[in-house]
C-alpha atoms as a PDB file:
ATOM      1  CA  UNK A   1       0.000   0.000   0.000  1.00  0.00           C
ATOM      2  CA  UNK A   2       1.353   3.470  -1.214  1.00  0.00           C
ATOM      3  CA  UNK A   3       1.742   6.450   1.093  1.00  0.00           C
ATOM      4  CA  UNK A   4      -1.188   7.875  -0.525  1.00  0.00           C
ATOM      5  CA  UNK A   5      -3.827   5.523  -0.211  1.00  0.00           C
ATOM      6  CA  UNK A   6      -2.460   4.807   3.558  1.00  0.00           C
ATOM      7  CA  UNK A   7      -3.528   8.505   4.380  1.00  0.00           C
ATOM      8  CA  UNK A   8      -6.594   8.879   2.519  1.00  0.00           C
ATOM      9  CA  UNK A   9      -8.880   6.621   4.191  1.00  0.00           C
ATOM     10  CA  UNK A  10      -8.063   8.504   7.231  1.00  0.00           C
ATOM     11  CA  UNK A  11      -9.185  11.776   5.631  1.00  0.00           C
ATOM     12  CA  UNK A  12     -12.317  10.720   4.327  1.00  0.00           C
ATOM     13  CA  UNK A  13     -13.558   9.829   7.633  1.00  0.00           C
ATOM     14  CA  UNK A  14     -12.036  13.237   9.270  1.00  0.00           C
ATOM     15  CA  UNK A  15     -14.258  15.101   6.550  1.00  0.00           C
ATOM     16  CA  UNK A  16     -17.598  13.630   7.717  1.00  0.00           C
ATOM     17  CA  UNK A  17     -20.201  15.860   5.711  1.00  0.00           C
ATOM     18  CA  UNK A  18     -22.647  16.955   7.882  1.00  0.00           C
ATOM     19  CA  UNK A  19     -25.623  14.750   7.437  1.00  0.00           C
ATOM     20  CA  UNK A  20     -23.396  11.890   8.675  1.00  0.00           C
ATOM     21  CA  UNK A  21     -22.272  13.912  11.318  1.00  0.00           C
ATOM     22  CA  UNK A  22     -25.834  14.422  12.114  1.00  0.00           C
ATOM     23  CA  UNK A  23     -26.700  11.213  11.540  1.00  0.00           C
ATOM     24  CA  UNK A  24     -24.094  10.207  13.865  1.00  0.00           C
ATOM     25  CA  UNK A  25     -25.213  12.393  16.567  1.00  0.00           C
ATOM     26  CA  UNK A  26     -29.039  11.135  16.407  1.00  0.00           C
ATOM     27  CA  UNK A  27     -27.646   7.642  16.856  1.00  0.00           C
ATOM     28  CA  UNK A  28     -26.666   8.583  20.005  1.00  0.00           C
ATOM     29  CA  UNK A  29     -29.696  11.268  21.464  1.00  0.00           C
ATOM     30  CA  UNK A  30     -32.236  12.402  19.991  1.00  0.00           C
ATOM     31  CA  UNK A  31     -32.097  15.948  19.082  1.00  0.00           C
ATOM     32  CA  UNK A  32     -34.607  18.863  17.920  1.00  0.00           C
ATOM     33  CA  UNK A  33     -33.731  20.631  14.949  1.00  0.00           C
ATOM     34  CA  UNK A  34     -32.624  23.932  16.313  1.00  0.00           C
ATOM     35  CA  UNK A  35     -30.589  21.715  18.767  1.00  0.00           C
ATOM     36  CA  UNK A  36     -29.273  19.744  16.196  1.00  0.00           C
ATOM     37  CA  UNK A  37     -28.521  22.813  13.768  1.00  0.00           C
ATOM     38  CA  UNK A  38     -26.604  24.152  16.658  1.00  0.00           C
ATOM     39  CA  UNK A  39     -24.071  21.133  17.056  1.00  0.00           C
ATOM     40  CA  UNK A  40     -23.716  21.244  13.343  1.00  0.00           C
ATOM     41  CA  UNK A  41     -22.891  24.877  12.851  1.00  0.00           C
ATOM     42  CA  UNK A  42     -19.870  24.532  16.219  1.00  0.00           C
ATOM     43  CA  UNK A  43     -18.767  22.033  14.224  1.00  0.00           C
ATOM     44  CA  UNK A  44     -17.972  24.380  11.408  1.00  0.00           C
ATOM     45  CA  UNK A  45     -20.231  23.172   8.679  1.00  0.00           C
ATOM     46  CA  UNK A  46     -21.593  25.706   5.939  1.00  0.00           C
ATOM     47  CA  UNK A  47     -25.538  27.082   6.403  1.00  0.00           C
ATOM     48  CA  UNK A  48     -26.292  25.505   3.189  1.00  0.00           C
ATOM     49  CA  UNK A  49     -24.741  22.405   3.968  1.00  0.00           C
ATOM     50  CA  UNK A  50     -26.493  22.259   7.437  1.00  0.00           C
ATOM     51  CA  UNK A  51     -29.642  22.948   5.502  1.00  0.00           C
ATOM     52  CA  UNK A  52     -29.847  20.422   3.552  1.00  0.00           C
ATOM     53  CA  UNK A  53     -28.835  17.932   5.922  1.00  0.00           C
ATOM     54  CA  UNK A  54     -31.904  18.571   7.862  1.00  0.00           C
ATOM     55  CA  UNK A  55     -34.333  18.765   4.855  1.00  0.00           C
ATOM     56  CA  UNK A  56     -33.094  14.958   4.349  1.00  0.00           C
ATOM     57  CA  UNK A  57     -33.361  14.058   7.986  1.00  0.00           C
ATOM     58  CA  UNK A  58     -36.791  15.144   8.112  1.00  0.00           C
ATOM     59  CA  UNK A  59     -37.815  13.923   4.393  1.00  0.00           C
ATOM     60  CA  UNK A  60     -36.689  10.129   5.519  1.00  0.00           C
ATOM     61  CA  UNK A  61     -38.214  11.010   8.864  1.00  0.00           C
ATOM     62  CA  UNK A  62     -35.118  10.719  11.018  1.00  0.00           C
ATOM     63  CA  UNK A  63     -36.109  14.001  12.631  1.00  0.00           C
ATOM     64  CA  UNK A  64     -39.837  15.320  13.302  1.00  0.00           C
ATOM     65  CA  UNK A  65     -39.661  17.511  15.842  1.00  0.00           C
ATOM     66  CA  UNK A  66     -43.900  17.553  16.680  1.00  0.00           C
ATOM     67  CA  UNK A  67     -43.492  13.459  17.541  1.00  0.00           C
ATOM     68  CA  UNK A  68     -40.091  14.233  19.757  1.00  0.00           C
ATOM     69  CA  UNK A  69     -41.582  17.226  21.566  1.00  0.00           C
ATOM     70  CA  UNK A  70     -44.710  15.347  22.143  1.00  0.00           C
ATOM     71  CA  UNK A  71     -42.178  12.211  23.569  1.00  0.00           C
ATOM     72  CA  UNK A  72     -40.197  14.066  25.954  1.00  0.00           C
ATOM     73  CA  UNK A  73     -43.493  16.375  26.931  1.00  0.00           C
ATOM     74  CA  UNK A  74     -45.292  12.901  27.938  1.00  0.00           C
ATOM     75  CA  UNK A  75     -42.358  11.213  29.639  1.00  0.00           C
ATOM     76  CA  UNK A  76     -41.453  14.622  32.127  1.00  0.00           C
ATOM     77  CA  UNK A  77     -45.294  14.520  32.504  1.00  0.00           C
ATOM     78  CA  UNK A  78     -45.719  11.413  33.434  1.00  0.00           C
ATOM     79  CA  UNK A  79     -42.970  11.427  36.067  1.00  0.00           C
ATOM     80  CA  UNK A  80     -44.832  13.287  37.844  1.00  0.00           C
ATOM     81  CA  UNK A  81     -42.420  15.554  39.734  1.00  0.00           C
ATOM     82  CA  UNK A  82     -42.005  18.376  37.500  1.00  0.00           C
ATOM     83  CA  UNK A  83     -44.429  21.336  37.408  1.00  0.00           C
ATOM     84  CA  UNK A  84     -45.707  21.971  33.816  1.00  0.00           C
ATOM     85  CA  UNK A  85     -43.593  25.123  34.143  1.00  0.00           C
ATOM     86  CA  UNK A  86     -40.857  23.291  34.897  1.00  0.00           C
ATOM     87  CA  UNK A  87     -41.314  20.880  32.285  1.00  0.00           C
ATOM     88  CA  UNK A  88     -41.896  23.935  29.481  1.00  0.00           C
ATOM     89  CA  UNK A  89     -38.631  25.623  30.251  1.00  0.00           C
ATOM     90  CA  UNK A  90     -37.092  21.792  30.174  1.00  0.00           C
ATOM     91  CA  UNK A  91     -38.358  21.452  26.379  1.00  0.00           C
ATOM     92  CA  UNK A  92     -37.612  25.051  25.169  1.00  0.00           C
ATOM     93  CA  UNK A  93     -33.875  24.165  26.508  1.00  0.00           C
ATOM     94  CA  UNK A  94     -34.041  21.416  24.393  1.00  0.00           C
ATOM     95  CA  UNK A  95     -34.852  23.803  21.349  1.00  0.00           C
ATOM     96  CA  UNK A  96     -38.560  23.366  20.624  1.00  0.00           C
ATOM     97  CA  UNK A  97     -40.631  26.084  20.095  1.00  0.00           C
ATOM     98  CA  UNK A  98     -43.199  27.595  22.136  1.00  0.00           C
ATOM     99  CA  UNK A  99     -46.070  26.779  20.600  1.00  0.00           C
ATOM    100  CA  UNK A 100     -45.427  23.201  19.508  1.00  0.00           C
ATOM    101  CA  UNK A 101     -44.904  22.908  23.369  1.00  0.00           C
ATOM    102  CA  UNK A 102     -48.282  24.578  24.397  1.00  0.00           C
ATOM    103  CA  UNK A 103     -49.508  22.353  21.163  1.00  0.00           C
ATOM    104  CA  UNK A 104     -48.706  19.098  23.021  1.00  0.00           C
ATOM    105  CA  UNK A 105     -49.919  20.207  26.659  1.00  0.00           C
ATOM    106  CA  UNK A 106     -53.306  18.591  28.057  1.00  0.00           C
ATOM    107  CA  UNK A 107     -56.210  20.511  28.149  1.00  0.00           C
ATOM    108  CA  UNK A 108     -56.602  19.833  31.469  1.00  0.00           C
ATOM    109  CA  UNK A 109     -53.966  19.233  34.017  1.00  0.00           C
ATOM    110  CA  UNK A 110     -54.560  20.947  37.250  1.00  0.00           C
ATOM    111  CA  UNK A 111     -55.475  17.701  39.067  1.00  0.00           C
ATOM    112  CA  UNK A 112     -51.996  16.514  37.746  1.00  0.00           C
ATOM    113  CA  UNK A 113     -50.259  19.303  38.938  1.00  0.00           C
ATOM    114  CA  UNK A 114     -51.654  19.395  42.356  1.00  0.00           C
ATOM    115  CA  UNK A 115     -50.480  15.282  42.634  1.00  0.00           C
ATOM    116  CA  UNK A 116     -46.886  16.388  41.291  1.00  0.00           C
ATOM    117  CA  UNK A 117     -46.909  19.079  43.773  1.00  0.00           C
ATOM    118  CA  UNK A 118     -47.627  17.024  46.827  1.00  0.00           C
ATOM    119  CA  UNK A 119     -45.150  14.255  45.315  1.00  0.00           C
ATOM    120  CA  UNK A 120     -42.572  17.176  45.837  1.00  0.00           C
ATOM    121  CA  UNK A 121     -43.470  17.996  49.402  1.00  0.00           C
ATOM    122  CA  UNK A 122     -43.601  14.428  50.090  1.00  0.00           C
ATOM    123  CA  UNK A 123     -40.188  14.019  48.765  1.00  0.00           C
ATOM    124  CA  UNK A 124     -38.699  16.932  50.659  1.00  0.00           C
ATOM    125  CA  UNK A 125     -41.131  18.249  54.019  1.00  0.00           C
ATOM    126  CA  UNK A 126     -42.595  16.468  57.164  1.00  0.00           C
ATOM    127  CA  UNK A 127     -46.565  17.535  57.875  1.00  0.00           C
ATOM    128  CA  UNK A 128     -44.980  19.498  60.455  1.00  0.00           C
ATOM    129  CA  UNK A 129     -42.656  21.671  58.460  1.00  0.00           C
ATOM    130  CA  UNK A 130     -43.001  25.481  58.243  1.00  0.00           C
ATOM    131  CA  UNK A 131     -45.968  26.028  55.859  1.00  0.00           C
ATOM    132  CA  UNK A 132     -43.952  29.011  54.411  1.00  0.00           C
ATOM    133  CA  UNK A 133     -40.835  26.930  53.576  1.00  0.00           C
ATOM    134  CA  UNK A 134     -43.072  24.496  51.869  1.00  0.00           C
ATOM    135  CA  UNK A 135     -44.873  27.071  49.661  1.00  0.00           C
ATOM    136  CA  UNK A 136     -41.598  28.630  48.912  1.00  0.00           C
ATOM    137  CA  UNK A 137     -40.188  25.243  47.534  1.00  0.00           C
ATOM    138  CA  UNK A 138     -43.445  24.879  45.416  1.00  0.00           C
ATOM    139  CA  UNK A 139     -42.888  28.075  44.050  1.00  0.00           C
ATOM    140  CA  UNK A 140     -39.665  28.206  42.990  1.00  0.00           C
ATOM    141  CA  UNK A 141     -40.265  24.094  41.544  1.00  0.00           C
ATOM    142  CA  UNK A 142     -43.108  26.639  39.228  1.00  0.00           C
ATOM    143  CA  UNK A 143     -46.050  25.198  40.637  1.00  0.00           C
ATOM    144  CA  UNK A 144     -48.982  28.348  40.496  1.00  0.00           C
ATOM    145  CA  UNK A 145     -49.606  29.880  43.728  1.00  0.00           C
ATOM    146  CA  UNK A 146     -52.778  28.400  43.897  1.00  0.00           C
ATOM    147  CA  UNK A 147     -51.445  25.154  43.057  1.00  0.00           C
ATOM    148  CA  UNK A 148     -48.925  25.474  46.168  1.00  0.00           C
ATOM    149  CA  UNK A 149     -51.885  26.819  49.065  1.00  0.00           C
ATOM    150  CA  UNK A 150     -53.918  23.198  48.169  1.00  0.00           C
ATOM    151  CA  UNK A 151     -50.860  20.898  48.097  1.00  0.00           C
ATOM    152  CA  UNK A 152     -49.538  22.310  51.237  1.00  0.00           C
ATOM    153  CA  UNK A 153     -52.915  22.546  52.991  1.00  0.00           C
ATOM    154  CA  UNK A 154     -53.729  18.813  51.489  1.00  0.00           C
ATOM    155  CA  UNK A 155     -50.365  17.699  53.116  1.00  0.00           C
ATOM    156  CA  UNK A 156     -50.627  19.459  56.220  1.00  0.00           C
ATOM    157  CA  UNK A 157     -54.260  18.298  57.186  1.00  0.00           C
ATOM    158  CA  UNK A 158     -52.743  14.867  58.846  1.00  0.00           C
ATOM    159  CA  UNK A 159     -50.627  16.157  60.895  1.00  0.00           C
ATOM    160  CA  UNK A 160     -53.300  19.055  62.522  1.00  0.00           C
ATOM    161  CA  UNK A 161     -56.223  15.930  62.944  1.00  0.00           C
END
């Protein structure tokens, strides 16, 4: 084997284009497309190049960013610990947009909220705990205020009987 075909197997797979790269990357997590974008473009690639990557990825269905949204929305909300607040800023971290997010969200999910809430005090407070402390906790987790005054109330009751 010549010098020259020694070293060019080893280029060709240091200039990954960037639908492989992407490829690569999806094989590993999945990604949303602004997230995905974003690895591409540190890794130097060109806007068009980028571009079309992602118009394949989502033409062989690789990438659909409604399904994933929808995937990660159900799992956070199903765990049950996060407030839907919480689980919003989660997703737009993530890179989905705003709307697909409120797009995916329950119509109604304030008796699920008030279970996640007490789940957290559960997790964290005694019945006898400062009432304050507790609502503070719940606020700053971003359950509503509302939310907070029922869980807390709900989880103090036993120990006041």
């Amino acid at each position: 084997m010549s010098e020259e075909e020694h070293r060019s197997p080893r280029k060709d797979a240091a200039e990954k284009t960037a639908l492989i790269t992407a490829v690569d990357y999806l094989a590993r997590q999945a990604h949303s497309e602004k997230k995905l974008r974003e690895k591409l473009a540190r890794k130097g690639f060109p806007p068009e190049e980028i571009d079309a990557a992602i118009a394949r990825l989502i033409e062989r269905r690789y990438l659909d960013d409604t399904d994933l949204c929808t995937q990660q929305f159900m799992y956070l909300y199903n765990e049950s610990r996060s407030s839907l607040r919480q689980i919003f800023v989660k997703l737009m971290q993530r890179g989905f947009d705003k709307e697909l997010i409120r797009s995916v969200v329950p119509p109604d999910t304030s008796e699920r909220e008030a279970r996640a809430a007490e789940r957290v005090l559960a997790m964290k407070f005694k019945p006898t705990d400062k009432k304050q402390k507790m609502m503070a906790n719940l606020y700053q987790k971003g359950f509503s205020i509302d939310t907070a005054h029922a869980a807390v109330r709900n989880f103090t009751e036993d120990a006041e009987e």
